[in-house]
PDB file of N, CA and C in Angstrom:
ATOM      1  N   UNK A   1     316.413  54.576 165.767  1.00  0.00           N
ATOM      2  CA  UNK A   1     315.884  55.357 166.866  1.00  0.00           C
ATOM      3  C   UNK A   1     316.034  56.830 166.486  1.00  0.00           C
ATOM      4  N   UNK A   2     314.942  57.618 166.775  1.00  0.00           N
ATOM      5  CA  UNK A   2     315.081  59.211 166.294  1.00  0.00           C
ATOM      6  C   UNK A   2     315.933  59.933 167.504  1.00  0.00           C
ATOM      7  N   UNK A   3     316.493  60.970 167.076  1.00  0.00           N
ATOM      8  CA  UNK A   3     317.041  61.445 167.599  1.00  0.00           C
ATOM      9  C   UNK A   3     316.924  63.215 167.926  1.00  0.00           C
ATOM     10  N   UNK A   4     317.317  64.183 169.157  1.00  0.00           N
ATOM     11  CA  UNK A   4     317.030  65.271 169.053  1.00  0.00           C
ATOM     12  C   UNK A   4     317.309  65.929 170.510  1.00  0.00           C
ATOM     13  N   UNK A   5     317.778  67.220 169.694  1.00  0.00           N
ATOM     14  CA  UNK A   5     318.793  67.771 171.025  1.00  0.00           C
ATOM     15  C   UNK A   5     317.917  68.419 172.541  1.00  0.00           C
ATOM     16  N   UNK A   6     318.609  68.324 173.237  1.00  0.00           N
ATOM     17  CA  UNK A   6     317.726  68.175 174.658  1.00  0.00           C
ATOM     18  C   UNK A   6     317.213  69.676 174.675  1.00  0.00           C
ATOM     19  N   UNK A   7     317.641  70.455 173.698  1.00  0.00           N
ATOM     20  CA  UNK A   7     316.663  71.947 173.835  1.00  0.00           C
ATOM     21  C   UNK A   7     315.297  71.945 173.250  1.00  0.00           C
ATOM     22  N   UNK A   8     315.589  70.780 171.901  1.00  0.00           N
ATOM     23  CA  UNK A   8     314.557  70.528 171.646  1.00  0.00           C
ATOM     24  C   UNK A   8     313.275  70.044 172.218  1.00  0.00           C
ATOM     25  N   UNK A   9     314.322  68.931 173.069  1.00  0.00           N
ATOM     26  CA  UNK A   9     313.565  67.525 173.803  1.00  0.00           C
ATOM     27  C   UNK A   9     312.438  68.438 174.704  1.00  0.00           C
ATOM     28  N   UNK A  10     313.264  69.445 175.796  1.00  0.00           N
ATOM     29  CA  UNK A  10     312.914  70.596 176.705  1.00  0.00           C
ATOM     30  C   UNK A  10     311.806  71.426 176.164  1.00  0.00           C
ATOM     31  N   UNK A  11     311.510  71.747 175.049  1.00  0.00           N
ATOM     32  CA  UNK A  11     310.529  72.558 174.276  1.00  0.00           C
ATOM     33  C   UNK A  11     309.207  71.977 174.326  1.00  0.00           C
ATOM     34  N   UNK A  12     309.712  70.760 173.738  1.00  0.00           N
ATOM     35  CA  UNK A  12     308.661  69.527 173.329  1.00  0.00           C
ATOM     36  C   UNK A  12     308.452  68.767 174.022  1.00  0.00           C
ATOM     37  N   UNK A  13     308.584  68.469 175.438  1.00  0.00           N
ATOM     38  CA  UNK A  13     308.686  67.707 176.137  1.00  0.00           C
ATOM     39  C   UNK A  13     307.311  66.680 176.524  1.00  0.00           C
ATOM     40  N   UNK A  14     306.268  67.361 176.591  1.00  0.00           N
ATOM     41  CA  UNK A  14     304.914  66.220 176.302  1.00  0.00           C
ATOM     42  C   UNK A  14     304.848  65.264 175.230  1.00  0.00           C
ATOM     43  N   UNK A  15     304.935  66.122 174.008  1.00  0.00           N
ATOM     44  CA  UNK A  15     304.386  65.829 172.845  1.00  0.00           C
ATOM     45  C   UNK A  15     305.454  64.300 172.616  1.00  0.00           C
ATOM     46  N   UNK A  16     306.837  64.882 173.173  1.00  0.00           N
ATOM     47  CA  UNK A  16     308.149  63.720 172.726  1.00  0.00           C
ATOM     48  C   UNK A  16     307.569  62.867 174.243  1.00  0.00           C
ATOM     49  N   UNK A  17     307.328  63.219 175.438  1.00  0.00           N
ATOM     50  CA  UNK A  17     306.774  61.586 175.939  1.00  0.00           C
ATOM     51  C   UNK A  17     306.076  60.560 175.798  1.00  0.00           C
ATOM     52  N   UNK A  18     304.799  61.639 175.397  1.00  0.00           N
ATOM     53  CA  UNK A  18     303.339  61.092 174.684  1.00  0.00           C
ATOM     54  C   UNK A  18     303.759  60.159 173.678  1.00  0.00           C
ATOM     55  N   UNK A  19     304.327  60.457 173.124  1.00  0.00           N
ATOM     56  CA  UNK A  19     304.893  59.678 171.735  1.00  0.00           C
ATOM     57  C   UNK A  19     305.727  58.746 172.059  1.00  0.00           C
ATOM     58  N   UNK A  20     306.556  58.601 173.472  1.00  0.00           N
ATOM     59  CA  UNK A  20     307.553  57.655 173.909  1.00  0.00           C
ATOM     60  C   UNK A  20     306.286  56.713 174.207  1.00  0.00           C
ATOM     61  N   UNK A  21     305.633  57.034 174.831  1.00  0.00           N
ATOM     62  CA  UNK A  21     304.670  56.153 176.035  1.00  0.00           C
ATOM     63  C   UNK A  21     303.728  55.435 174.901  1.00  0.00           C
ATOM     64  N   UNK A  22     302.822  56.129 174.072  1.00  0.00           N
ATOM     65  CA  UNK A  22     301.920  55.365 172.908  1.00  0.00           C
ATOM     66  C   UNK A  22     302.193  54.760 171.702  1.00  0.00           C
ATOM     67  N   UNK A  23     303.132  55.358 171.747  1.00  0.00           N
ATOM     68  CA  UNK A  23     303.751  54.364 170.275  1.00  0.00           C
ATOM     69  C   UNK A  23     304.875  53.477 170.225  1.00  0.00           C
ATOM     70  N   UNK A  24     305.430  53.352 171.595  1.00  0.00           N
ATOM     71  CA  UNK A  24     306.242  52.591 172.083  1.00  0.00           C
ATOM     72  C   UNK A  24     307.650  52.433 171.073  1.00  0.00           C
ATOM     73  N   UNK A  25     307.964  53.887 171.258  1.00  0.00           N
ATOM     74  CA  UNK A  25     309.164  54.655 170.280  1.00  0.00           C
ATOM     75  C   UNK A  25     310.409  55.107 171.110  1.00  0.00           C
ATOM     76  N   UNK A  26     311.554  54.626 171.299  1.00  0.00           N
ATOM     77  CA  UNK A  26     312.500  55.211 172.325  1.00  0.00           C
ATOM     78  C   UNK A  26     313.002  55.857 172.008  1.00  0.00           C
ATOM     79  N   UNK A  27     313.033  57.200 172.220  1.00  0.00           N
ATOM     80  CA  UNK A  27     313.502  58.402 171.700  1.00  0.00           C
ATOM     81  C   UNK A  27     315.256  58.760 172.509  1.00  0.00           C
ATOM     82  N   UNK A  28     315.967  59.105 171.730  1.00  0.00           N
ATOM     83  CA  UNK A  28     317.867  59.391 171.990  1.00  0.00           C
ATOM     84  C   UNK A  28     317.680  61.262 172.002  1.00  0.00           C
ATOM     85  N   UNK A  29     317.938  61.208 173.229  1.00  0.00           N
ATOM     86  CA  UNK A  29     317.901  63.172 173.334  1.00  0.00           C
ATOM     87  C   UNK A  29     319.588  63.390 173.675  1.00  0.00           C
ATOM     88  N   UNK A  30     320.125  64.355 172.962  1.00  0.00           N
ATOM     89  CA  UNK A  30     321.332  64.179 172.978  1.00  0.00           C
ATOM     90  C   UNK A  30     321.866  65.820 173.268  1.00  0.00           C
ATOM     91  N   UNK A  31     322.980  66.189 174.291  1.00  0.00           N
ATOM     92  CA  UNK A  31     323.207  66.916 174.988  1.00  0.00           C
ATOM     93  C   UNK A  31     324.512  67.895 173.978  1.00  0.00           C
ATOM     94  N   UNK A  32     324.315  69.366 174.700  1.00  0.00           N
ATOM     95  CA  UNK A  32     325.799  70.154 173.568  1.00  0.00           C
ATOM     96  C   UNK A  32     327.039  69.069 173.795  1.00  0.00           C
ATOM     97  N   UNK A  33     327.055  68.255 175.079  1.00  0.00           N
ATOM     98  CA  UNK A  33     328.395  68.242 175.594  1.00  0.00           C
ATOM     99  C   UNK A  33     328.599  66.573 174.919  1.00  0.00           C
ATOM    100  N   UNK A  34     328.139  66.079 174.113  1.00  0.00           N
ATOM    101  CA  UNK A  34     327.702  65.228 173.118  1.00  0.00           C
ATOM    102  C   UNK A  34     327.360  63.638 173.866  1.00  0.00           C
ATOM    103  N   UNK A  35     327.231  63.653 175.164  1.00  0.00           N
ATOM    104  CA  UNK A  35     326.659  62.926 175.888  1.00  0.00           C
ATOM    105  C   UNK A  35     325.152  63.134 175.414  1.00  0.00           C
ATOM    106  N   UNK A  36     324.308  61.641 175.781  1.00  0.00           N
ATOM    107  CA  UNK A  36     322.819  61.411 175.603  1.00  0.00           C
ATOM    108  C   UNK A  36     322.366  60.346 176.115  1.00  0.00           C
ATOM    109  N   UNK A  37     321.173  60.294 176.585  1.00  0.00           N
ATOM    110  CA  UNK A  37     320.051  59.184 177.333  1.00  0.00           C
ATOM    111  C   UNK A  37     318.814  59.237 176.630  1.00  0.00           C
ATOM    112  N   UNK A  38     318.138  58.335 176.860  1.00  0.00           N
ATOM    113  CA  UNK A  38     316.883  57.865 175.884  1.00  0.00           C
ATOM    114  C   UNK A  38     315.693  58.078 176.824  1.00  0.00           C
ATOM    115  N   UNK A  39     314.749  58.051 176.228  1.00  0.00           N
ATOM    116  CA  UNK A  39     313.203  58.144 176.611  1.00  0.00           C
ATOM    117  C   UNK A  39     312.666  57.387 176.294  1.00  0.00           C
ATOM    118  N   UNK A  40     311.770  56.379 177.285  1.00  0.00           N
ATOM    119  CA  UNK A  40     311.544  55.710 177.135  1.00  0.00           C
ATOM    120  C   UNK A  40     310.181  55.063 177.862  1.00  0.00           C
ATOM    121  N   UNK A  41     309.189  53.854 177.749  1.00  0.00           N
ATOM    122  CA  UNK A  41     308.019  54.246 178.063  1.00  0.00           C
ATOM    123  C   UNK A  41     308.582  52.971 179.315  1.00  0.00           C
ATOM    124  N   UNK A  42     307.664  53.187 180.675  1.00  0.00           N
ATOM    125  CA  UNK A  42     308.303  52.411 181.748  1.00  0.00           C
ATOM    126  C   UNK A  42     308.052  50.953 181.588  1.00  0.00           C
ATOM    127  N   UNK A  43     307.027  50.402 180.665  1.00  0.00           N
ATOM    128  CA  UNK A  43     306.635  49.126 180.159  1.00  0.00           C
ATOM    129  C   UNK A  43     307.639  48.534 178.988  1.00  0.00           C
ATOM    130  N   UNK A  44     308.161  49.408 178.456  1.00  0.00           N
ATOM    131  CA  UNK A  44     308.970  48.998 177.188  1.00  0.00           C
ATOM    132  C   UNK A  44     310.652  48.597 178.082  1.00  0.00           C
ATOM    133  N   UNK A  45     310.697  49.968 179.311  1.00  0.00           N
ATOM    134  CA  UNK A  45     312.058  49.636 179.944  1.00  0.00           C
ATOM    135  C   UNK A  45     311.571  47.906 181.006  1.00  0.00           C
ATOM    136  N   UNK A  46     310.683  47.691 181.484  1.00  0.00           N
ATOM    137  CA  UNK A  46     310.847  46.456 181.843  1.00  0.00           C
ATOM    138  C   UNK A  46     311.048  45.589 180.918  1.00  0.00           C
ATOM    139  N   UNK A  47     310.274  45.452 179.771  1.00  0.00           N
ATOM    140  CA  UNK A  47     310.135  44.628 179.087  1.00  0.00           C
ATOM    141  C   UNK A  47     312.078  44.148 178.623  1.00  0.00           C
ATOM    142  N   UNK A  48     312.388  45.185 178.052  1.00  0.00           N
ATOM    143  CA  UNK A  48     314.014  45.209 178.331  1.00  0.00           C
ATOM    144  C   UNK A  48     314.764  44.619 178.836  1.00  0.00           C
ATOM    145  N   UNK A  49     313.956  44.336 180.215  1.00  0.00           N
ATOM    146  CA  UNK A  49     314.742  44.137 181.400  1.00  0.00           C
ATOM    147  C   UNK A  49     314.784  42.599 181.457  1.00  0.00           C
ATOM    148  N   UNK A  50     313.274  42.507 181.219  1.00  0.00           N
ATOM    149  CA  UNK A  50     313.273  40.854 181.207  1.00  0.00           C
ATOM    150  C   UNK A  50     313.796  40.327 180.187  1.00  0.00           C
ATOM    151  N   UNK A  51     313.707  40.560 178.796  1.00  0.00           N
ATOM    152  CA  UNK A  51     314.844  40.191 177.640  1.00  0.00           C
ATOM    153  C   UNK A  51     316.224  39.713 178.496  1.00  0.00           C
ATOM    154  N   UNK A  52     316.779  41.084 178.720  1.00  0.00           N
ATOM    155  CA  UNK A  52     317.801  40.767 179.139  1.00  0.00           C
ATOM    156  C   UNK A  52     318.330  40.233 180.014  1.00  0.00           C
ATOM    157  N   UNK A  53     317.429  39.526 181.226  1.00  0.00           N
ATOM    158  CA  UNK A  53     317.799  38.733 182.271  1.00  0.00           C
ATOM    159  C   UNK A  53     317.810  37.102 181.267  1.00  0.00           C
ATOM    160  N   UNK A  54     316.505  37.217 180.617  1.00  0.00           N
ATOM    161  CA  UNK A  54     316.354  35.568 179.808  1.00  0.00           C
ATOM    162  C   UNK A  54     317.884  35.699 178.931  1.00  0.00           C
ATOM    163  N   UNK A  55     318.138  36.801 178.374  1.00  0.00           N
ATOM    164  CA  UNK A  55     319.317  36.415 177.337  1.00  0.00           C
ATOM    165  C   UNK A  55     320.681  35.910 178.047  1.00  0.00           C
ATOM    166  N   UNK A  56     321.000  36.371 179.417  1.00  0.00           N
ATOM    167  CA  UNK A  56     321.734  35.983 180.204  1.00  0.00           C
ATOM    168  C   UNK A  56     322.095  35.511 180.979  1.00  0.00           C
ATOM    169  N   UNK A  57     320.670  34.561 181.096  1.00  0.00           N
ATOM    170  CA  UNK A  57     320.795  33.067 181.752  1.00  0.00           C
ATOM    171  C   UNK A  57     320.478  32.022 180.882  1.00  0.00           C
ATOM    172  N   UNK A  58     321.638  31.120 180.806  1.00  0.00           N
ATOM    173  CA  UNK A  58     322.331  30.082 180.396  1.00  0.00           C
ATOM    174  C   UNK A  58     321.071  29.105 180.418  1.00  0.00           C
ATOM    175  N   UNK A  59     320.637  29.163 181.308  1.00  0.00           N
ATOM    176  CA  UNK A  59     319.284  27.747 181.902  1.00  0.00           C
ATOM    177  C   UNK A  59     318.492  28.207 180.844  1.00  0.00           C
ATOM    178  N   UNK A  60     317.820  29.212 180.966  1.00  0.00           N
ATOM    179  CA  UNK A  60     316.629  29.633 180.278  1.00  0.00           C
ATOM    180  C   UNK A  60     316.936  29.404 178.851  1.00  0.00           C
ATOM    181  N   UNK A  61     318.168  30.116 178.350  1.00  0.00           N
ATOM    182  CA  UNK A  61     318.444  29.945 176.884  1.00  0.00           C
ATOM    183  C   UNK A  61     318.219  28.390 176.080  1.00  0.00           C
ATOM    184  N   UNK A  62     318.775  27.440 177.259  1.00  0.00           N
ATOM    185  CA  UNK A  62     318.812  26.376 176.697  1.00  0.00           C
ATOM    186  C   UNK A  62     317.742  25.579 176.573  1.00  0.00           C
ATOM    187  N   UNK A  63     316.982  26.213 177.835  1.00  0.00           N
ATOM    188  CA  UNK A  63     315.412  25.392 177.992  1.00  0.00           C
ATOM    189  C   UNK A  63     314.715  25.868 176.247  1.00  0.00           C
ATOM    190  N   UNK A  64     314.824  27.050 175.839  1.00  0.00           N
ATOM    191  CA  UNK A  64     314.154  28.264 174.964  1.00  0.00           C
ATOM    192  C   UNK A  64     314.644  27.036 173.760  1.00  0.00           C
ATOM    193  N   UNK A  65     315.990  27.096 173.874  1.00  0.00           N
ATOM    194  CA  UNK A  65     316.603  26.121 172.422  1.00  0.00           C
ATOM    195  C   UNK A  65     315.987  24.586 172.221  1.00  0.00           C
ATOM    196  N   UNK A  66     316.171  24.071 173.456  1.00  0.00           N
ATOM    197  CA  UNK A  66     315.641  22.342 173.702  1.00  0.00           C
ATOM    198  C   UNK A  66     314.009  22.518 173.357  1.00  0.00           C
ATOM    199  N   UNK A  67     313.326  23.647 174.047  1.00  0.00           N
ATOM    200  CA  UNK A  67     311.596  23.944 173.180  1.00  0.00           C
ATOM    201  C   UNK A  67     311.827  24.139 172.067  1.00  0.00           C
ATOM    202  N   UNK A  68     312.354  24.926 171.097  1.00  0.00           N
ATOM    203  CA  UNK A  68     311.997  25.263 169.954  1.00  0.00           C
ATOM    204  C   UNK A  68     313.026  24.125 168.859  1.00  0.00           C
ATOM    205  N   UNK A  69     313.497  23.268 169.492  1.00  0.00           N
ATOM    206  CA  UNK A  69     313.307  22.092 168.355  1.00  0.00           C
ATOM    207  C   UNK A  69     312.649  21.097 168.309  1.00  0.00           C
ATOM    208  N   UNK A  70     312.011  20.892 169.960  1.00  0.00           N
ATOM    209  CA  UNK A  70     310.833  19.992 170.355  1.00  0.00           C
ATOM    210  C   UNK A  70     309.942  20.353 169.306  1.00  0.00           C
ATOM    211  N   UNK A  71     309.714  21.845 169.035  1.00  0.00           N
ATOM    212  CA  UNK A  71     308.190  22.511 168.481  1.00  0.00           C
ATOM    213  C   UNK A  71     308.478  21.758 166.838  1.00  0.00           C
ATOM    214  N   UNK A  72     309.522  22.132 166.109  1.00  0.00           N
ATOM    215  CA  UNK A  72     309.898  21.693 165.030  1.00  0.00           C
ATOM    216  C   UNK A  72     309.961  20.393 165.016  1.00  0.00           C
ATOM    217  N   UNK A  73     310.571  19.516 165.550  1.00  0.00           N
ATOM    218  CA  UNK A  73     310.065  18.261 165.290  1.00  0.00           C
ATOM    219  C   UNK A  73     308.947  17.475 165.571  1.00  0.00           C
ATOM    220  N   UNK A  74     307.789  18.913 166.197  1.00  0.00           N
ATOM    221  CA  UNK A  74     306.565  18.197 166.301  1.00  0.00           C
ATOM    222  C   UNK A  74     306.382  17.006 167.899  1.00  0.00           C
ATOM    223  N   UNK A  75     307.530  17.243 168.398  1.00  0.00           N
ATOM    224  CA  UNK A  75     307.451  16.506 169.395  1.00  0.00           C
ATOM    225  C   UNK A  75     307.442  16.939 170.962  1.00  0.00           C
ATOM    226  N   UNK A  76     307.184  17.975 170.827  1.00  0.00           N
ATOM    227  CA  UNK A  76     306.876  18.915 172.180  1.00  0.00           C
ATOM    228  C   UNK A  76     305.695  18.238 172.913  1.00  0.00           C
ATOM    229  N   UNK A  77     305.481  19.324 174.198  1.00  0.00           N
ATOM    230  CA  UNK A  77     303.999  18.757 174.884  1.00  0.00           C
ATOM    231  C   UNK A  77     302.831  19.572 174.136  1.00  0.00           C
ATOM    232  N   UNK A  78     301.677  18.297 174.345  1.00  0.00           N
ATOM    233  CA  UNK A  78     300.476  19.100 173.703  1.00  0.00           C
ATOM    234  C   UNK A  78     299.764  19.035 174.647  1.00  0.00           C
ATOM    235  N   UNK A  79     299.337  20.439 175.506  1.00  0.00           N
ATOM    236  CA  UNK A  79     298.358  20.069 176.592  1.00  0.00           C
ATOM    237  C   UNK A  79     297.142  19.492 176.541  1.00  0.00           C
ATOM    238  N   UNK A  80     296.538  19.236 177.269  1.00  0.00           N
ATOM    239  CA  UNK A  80     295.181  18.747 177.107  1.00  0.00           C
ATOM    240  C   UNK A  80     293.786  20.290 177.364  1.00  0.00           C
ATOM    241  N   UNK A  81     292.724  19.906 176.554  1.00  0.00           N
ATOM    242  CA  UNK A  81     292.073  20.700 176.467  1.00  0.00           C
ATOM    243  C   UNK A  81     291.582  21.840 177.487  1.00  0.00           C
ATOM    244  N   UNK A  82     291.436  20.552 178.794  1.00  0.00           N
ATOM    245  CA  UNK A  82     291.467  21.728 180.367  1.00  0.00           C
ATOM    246  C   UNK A  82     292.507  22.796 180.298  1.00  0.00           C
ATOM    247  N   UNK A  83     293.487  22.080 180.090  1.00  0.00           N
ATOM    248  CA  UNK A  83     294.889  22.975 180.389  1.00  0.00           C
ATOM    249  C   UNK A  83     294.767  23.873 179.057  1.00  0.00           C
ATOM    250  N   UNK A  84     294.394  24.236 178.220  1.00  0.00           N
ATOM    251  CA  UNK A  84     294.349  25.271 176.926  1.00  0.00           C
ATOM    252  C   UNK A  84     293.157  26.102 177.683  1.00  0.00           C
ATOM    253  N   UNK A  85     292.057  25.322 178.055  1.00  0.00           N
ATOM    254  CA  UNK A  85     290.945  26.285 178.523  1.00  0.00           C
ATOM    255  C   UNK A  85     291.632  26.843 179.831  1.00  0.00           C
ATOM    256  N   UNK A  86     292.221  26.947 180.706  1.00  0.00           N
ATOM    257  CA  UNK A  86     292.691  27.308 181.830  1.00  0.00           C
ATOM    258  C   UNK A  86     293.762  28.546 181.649  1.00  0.00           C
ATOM    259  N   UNK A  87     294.542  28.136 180.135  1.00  0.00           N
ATOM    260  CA  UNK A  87     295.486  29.162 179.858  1.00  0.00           C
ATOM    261  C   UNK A  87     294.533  30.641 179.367  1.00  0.00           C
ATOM    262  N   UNK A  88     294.011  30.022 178.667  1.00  0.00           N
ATOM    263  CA  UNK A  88     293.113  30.735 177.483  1.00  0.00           C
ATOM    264  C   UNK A  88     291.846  31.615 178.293  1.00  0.00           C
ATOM    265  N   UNK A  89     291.373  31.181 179.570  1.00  0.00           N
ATOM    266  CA  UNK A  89     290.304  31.641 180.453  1.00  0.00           C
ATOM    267  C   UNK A  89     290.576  33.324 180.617  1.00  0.00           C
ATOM    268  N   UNK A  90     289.943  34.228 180.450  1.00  0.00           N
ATOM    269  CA  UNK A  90     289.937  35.001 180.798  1.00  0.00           C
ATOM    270  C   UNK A  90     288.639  35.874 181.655  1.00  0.00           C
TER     271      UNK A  90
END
């Protein structure tokens, strides 16, 4: 993660959001008093968010583990074609 001091951050302050928000880059702005907080684009902080709710529920993890050896042994569900066209419909 790049990093850069909040006088900087303060100078530059479009150019370093613009760049948080489109390139989906979380920028560390870091203070004299050597405290710092990040920048960040509001889609990337949900996205975060949901990571981290799935990583910290127990249910989900295990459902995630019990799928992905179903997938490897080839023995998972294979929907049927409606149900691919229904996912896939846009």
């Amino acid at each position: 993660m790049d990093s850069v001091s909040v006088n900087r951050f303060r100078d530059k302050l479009k150019s370093y959001v613009e760049q948080a928000v489109n390139n989906h880059t979380p920028l560390k702005v870091t203070r004299r008093s050597g405290e710092a907080f990040v920048v960040m684009s509001a889609d990337d902080w949900e996205r975060e968010q949901e990571t981290l709710y799935v990583l910290q529920n127990s249910s989900l993890m295990r459902q995630l583990a019990e799928s992905a050896t179903t997938h490897i042994q080839g023995a998972g569900y294979i929907p049927k074609e409606e149900e691919i066209n229904e996912i896939t419909r846009l």
